[in-house]
PDB file of N, CA and C in Angstrom:
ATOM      1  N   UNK A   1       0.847  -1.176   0.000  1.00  0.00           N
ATOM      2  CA  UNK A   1       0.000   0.000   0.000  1.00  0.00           C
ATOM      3  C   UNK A   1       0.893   1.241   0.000  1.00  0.00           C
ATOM      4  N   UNK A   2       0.506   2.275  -0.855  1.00  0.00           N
ATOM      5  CA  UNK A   2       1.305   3.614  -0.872  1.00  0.00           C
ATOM      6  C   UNK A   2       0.929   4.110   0.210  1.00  0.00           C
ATOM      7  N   UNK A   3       2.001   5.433   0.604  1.00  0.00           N
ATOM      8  CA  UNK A   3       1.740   6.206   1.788  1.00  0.00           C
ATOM      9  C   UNK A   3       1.421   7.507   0.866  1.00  0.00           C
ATOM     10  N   UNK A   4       0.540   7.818   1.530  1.00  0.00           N
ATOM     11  CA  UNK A   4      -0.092   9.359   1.111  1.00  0.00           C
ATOM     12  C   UNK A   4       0.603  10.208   1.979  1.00  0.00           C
ATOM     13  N   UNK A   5       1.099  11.490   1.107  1.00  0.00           N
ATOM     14  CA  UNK A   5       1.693  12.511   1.378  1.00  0.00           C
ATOM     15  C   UNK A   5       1.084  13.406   2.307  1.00  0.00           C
ATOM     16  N   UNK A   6       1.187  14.113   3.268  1.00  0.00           N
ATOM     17  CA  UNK A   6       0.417  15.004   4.347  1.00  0.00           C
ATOM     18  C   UNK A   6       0.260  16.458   3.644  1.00  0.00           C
ATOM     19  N   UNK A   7      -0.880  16.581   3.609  1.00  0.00           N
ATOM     20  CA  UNK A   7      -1.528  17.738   2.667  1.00  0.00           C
ATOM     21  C   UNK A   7      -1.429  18.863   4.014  1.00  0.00           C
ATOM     22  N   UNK A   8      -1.004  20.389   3.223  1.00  0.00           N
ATOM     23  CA  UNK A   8      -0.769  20.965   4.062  1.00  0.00           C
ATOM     24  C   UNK A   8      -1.832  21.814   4.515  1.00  0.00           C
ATOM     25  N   UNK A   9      -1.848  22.433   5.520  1.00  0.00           N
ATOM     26  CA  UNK A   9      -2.909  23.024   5.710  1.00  0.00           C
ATOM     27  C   UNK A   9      -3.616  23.854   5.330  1.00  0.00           C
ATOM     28  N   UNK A  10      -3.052  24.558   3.913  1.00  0.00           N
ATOM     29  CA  UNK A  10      -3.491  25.764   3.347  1.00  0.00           C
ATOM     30  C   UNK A  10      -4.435  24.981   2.815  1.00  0.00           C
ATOM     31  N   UNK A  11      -4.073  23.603   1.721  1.00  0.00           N
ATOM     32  CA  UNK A  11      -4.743  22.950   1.205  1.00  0.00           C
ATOM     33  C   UNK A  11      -5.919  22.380   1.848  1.00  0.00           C
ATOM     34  N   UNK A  12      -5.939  22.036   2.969  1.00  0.00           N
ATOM     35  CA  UNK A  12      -6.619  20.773   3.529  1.00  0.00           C
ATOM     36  C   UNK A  12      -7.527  22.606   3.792  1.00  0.00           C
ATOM     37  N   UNK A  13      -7.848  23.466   4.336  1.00  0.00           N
ATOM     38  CA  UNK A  13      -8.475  24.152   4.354  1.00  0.00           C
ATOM     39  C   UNK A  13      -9.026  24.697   2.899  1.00  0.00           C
ATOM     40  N   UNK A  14      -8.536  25.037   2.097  1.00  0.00           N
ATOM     41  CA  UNK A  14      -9.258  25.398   0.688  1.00  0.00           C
ATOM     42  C   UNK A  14     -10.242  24.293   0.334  1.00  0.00           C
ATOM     43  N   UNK A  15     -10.272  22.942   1.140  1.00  0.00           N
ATOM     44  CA  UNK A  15     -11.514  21.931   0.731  1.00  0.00           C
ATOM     45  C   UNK A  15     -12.479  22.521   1.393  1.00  0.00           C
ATOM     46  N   UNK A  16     -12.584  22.852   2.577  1.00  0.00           N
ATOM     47  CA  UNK A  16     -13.858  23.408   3.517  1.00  0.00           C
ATOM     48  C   UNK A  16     -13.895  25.043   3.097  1.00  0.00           C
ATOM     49  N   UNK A  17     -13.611  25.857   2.148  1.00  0.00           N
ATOM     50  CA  UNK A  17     -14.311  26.891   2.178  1.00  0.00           C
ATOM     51  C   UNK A  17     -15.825  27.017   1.572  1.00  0.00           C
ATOM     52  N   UNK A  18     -16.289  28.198   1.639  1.00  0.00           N
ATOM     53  CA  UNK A  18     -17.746  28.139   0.935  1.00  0.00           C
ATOM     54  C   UNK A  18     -17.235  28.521  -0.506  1.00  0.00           C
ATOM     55  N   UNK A  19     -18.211  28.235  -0.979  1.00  0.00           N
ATOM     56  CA  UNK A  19     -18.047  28.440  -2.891  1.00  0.00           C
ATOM     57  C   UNK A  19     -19.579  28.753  -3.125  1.00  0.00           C
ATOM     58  N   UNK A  20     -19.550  29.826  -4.146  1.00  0.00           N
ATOM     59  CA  UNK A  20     -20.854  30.467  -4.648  1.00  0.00           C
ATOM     60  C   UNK A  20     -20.718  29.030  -5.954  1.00  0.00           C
ATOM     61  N   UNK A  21     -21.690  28.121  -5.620  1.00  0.00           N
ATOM     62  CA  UNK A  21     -22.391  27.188  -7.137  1.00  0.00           C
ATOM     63  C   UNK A  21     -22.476  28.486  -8.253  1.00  0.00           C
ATOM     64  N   UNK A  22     -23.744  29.212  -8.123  1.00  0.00           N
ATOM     65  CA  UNK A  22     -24.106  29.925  -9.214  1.00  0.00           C
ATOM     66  C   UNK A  22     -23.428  31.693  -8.713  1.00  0.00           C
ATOM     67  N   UNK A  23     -22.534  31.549  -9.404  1.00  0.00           N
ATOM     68  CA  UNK A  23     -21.804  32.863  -9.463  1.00  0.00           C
ATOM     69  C   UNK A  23     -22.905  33.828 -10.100  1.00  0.00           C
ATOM     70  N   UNK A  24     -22.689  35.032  -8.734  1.00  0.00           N
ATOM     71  CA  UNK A  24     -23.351  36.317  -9.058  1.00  0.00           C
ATOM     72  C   UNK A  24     -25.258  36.052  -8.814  1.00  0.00           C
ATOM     73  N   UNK A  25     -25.702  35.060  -8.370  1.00  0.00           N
ATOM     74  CA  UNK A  25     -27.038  34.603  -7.771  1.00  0.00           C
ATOM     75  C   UNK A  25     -27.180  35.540  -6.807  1.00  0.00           C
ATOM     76  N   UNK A  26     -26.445  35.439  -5.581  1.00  0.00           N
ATOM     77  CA  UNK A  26     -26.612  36.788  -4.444  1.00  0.00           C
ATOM     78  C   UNK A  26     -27.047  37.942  -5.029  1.00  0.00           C
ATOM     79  N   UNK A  27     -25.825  38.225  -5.992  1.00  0.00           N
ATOM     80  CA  UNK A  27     -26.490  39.538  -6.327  1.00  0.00           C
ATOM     81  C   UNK A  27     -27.330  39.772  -7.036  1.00  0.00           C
ATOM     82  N   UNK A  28     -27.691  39.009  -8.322  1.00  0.00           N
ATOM     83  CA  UNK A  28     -29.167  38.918  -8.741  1.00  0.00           C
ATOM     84  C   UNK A  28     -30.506  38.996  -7.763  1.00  0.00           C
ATOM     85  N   UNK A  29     -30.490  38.194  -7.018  1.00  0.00           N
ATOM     86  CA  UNK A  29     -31.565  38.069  -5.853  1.00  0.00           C
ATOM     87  C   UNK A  29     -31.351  40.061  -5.073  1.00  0.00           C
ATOM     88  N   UNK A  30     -30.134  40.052  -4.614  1.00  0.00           N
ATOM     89  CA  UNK A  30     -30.147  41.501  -4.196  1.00  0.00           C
ATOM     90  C   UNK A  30     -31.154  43.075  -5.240  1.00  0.00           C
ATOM     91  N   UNK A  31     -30.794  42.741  -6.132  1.00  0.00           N
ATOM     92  CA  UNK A  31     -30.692  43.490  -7.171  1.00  0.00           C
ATOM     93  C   UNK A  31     -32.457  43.422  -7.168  1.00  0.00           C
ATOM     94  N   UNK A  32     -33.255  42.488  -7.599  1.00  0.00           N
ATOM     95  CA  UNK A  32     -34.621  41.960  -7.706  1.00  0.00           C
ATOM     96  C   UNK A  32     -35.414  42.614  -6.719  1.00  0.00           C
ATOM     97  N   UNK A  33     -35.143  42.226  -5.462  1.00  0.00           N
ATOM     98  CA  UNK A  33     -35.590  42.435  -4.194  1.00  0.00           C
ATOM     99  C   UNK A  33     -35.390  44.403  -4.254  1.00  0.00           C
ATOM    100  N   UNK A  34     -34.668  44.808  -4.065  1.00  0.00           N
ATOM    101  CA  UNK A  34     -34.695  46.507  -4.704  1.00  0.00           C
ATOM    102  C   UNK A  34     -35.571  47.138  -5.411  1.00  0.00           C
ATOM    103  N   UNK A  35     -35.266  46.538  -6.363  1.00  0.00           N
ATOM    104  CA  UNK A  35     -36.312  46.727  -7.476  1.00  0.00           C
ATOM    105  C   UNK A  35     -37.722  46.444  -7.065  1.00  0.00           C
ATOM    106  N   UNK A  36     -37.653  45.303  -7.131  1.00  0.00           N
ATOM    107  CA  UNK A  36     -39.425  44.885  -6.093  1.00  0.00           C
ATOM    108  C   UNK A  36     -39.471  45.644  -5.114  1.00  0.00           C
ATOM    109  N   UNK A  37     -38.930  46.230  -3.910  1.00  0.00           N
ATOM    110  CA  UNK A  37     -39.468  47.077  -2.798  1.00  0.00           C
ATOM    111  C   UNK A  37     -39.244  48.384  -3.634  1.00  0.00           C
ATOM    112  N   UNK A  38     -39.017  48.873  -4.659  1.00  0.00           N
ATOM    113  CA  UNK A  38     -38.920  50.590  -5.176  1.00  0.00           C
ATOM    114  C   UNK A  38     -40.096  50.561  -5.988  1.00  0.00           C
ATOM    115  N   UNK A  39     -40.485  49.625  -6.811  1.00  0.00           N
ATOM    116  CA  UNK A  39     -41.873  49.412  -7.494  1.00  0.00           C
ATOM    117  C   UNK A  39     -42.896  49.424  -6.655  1.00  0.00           C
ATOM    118  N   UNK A  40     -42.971  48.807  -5.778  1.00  0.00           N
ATOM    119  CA  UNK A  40     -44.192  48.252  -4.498  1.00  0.00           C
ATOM    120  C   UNK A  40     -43.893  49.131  -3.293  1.00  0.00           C
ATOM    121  N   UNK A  41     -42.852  50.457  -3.255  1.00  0.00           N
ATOM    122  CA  UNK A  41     -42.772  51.268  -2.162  1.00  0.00           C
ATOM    123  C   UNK A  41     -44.098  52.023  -2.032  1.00  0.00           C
ATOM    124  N   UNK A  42     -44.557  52.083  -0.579  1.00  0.00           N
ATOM    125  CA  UNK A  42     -46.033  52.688  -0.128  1.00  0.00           C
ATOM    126  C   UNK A  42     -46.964  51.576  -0.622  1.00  0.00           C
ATOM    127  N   UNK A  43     -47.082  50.872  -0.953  1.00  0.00           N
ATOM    128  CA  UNK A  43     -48.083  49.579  -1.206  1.00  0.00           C
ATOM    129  C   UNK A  43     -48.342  49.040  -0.057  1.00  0.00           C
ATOM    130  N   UNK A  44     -47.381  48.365   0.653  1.00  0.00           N
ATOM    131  CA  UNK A  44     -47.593  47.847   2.054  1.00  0.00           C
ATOM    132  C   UNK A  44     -48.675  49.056   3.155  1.00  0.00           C
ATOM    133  N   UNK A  45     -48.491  50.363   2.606  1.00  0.00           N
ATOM    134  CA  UNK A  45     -48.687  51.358   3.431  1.00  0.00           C
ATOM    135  C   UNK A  45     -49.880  52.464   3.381  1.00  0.00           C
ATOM    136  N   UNK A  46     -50.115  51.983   1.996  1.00  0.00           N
ATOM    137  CA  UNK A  46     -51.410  52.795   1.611  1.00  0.00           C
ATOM    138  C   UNK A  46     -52.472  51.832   1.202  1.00  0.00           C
ATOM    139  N   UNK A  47     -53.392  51.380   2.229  1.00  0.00           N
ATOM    140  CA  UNK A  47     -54.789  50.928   2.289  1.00  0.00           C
ATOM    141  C   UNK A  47     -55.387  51.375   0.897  1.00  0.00           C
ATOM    142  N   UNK A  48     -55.327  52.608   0.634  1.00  0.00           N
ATOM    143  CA  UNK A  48     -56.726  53.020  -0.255  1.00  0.00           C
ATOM    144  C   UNK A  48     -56.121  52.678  -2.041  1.00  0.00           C
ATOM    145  N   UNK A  49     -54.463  52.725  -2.061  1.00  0.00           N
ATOM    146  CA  UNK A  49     -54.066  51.887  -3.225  1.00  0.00           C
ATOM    147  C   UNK A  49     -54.073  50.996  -2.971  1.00  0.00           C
ATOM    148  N   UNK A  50     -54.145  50.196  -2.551  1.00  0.00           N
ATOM    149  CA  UNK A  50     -54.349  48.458  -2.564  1.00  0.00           C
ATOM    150  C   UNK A  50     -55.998  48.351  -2.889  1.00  0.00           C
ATOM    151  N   UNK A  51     -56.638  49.491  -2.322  1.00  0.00           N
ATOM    152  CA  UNK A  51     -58.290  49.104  -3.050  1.00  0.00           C
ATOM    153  C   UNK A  51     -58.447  49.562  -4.136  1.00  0.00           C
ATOM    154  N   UNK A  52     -57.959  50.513  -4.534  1.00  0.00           N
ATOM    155  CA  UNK A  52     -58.154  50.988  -6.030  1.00  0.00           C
ATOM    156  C   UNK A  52     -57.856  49.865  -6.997  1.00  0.00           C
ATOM    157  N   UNK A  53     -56.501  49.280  -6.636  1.00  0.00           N
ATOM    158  CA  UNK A  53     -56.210  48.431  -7.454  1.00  0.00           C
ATOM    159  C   UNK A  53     -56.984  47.454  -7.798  1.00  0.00           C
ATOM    160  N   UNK A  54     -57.180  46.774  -6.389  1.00  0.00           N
ATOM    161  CA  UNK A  54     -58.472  45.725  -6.182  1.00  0.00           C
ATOM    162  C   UNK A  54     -59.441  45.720  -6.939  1.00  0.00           C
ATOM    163  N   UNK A  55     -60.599  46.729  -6.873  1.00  0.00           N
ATOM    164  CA  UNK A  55     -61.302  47.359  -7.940  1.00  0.00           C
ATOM    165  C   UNK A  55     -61.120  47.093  -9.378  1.00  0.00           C
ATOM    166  N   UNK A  56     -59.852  48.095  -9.910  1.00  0.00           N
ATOM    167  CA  UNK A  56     -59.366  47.466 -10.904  1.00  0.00           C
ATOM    168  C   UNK A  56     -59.521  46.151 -11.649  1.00  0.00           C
ATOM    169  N   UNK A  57     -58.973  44.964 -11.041  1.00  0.00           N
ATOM    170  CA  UNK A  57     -59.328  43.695 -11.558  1.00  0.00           C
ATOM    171  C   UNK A  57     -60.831  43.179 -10.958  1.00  0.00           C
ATOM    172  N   UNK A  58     -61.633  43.672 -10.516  1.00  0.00           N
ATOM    173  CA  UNK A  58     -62.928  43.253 -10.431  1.00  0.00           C
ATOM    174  C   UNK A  58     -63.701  43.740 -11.578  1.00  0.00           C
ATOM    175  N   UNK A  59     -63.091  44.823 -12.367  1.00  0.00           N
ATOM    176  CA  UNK A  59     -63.758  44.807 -13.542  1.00  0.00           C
ATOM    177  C   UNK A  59     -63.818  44.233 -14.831  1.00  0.00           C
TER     178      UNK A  59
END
């Protein structure tokens, strides 16, 4: 049986770091979420646009 060489620790640590799978996903999702709360800003907050709207598709 061969003897395996002792991996050093820089190495044996670069196995356990985190890694982004889909590069630049964070920031897509960041980016979305912005956008969605600057479109929909005062929506959460104004009752009487959320009924207008409502309205809207009841017709």
């Amino acid at each position: 049986m061969a003897a395996r060489t002792k991996m050093s620790r820089e190495d044996r640590a670069k196995q356990f770091m985190p890694f982004a799978a889909l590069k630049g996903f964070d920031e897509a999702i960041r980016k979305m979420e912005e956008e969605c709360a600057k479109s929909n800003a005062g929506l959460m907050y104004d009752p009487d646009k959320i009924k207008r709207d409502e309205e809207e598709y009841d017709e």
